[in-house]
N, C-alpha and C. Protein backbone atom coordinates (compact mmCIF):
# COMPACT_ATOMS: atom_id res chain seq x y z
N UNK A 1 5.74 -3.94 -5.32
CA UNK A 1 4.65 -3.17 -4.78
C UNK A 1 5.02 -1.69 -4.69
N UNK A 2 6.16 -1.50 -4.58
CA UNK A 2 6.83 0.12 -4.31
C UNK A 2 6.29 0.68 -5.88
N UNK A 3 6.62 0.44 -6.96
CA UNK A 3 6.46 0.82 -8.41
C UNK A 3 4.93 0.74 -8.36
N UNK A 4 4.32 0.00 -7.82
CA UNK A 4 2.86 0.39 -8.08
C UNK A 4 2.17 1.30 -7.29
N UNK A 5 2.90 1.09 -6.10
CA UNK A 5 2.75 3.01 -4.70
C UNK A 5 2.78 3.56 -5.61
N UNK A 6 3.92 4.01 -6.02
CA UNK A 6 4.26 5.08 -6.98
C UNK A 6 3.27 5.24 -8.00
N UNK A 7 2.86 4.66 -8.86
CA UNK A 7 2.40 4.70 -10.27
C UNK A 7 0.92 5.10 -9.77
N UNK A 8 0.47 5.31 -8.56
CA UNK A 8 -1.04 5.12 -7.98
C UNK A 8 -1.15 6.18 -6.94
N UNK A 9 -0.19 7.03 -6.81
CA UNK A 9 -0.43 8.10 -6.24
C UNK A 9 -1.28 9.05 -6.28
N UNK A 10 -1.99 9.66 -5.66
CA UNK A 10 -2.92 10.84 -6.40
C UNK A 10 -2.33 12.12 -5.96
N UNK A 11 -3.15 12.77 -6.67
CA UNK A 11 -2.32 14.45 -6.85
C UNK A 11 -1.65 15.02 -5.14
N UNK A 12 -2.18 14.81 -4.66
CA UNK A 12 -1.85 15.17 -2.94
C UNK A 12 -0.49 14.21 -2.51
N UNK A 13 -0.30 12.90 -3.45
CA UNK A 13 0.95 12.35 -2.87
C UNK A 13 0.21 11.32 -2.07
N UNK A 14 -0.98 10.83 -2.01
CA UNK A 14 -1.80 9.72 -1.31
C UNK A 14 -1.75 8.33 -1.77
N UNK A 15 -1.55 7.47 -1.45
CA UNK A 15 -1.79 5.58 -2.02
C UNK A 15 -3.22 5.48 -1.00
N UNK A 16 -4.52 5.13 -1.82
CA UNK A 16 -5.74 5.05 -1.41
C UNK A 16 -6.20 3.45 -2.05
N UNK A 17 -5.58 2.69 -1.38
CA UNK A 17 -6.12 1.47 -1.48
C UNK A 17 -6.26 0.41 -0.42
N UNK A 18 -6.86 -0.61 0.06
CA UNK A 18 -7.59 -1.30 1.17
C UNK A 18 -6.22 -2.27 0.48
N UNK A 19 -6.25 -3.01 1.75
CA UNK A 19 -5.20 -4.55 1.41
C UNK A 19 -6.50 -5.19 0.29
N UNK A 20 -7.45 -5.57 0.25
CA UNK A 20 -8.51 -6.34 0.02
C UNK A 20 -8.29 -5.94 -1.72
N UNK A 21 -8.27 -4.55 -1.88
CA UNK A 21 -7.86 -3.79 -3.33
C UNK A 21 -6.65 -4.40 -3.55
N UNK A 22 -5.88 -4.10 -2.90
CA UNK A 22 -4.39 -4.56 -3.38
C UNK A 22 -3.69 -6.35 -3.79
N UNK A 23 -5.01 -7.34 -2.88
CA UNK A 23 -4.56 -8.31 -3.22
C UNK A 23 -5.10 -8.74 -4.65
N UNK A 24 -6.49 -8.51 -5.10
CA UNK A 24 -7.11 -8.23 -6.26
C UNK A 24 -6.62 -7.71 -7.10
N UNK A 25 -5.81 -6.55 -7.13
CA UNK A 25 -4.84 -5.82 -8.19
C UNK A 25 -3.55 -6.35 -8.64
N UNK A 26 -3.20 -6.22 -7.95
CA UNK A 26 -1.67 -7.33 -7.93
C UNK A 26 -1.76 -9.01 -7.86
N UNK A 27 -3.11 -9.99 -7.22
CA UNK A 27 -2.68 -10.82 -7.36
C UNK A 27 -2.07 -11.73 -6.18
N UNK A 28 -2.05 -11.01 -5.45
CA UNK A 28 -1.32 -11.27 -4.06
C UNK A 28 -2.18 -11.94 -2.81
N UNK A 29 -1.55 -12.27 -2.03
CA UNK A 29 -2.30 -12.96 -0.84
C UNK A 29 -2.48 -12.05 0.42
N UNK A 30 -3.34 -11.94 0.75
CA UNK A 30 -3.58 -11.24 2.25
C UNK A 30 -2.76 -10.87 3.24
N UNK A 31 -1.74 -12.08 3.42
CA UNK A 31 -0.64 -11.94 4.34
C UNK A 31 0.15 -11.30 3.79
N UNK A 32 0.92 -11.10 2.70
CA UNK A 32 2.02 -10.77 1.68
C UNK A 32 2.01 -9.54 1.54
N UNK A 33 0.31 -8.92 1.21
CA UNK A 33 -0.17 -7.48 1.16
C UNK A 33 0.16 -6.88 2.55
N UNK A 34 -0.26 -7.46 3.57
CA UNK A 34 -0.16 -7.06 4.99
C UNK A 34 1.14 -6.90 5.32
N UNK A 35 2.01 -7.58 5.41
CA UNK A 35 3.61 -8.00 5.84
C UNK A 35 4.36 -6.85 4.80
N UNK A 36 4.11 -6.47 3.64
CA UNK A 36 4.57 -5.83 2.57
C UNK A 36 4.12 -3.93 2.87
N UNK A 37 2.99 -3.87 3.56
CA UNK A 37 2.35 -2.38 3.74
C UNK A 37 2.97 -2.31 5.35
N UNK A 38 3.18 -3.76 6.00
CA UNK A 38 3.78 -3.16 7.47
C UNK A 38 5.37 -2.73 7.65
N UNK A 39 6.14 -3.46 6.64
CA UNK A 39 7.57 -3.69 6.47
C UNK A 39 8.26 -1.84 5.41
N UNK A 40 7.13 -1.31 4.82
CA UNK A 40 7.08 0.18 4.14
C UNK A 40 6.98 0.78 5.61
N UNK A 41 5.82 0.66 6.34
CA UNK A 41 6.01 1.57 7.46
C UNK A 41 6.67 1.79 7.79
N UNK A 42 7.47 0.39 8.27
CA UNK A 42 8.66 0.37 9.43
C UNK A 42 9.88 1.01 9.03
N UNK A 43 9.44 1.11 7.96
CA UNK A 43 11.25 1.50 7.25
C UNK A 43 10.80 2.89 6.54
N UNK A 44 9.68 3.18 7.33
CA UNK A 44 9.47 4.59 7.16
C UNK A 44 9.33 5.28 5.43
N UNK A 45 8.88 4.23 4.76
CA UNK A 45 8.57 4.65 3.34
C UNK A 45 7.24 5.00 2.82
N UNK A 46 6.31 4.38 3.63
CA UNK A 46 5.46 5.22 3.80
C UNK A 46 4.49 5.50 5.12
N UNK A 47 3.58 6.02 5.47
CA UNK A 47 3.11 6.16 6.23
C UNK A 47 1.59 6.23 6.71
N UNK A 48 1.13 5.68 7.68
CA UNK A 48 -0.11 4.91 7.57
C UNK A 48 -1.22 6.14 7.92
N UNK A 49 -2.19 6.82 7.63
CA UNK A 49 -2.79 7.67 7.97
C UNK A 49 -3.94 7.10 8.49
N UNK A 50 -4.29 6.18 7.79
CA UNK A 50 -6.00 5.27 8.37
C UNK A 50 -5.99 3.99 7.46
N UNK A 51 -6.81 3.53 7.73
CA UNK A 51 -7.13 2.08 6.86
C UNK A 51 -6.81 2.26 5.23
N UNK A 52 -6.42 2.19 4.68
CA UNK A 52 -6.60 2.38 3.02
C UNK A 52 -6.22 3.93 2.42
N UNK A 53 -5.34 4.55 3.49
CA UNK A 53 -4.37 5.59 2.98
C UNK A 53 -3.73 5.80 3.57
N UNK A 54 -2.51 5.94 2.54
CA UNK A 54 -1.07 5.85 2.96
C UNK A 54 -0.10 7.09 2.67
């Protein structure tokens, strides 16, 4: 999921996607998306600004 942060950045340095986007894109399950965007926080890789940007 980090390589696809990356690859999905927009010009400002933003990841603008909903978990709901992300499990659809990748494939992934709800929890996995969730546990995976909370476990970046925590470890301070990225940072949560509002619902669906990071």
């Amino acid at each position: 999921m980090i390589e696809f942060i990356i690859d999905n950045l927009d010009d400002d340095k933003r990841f603008k996607y909903t978990i709901k986007e992300l499990c659809a894109t990748l494939n992934i399950s709800k929890p996995t998306a969730i546990d995976t965007i909370n476990l970046l926080t925590q470890k301070r890789v990225i940072k949560k600004i509002k619902n669906g940007l990071y």
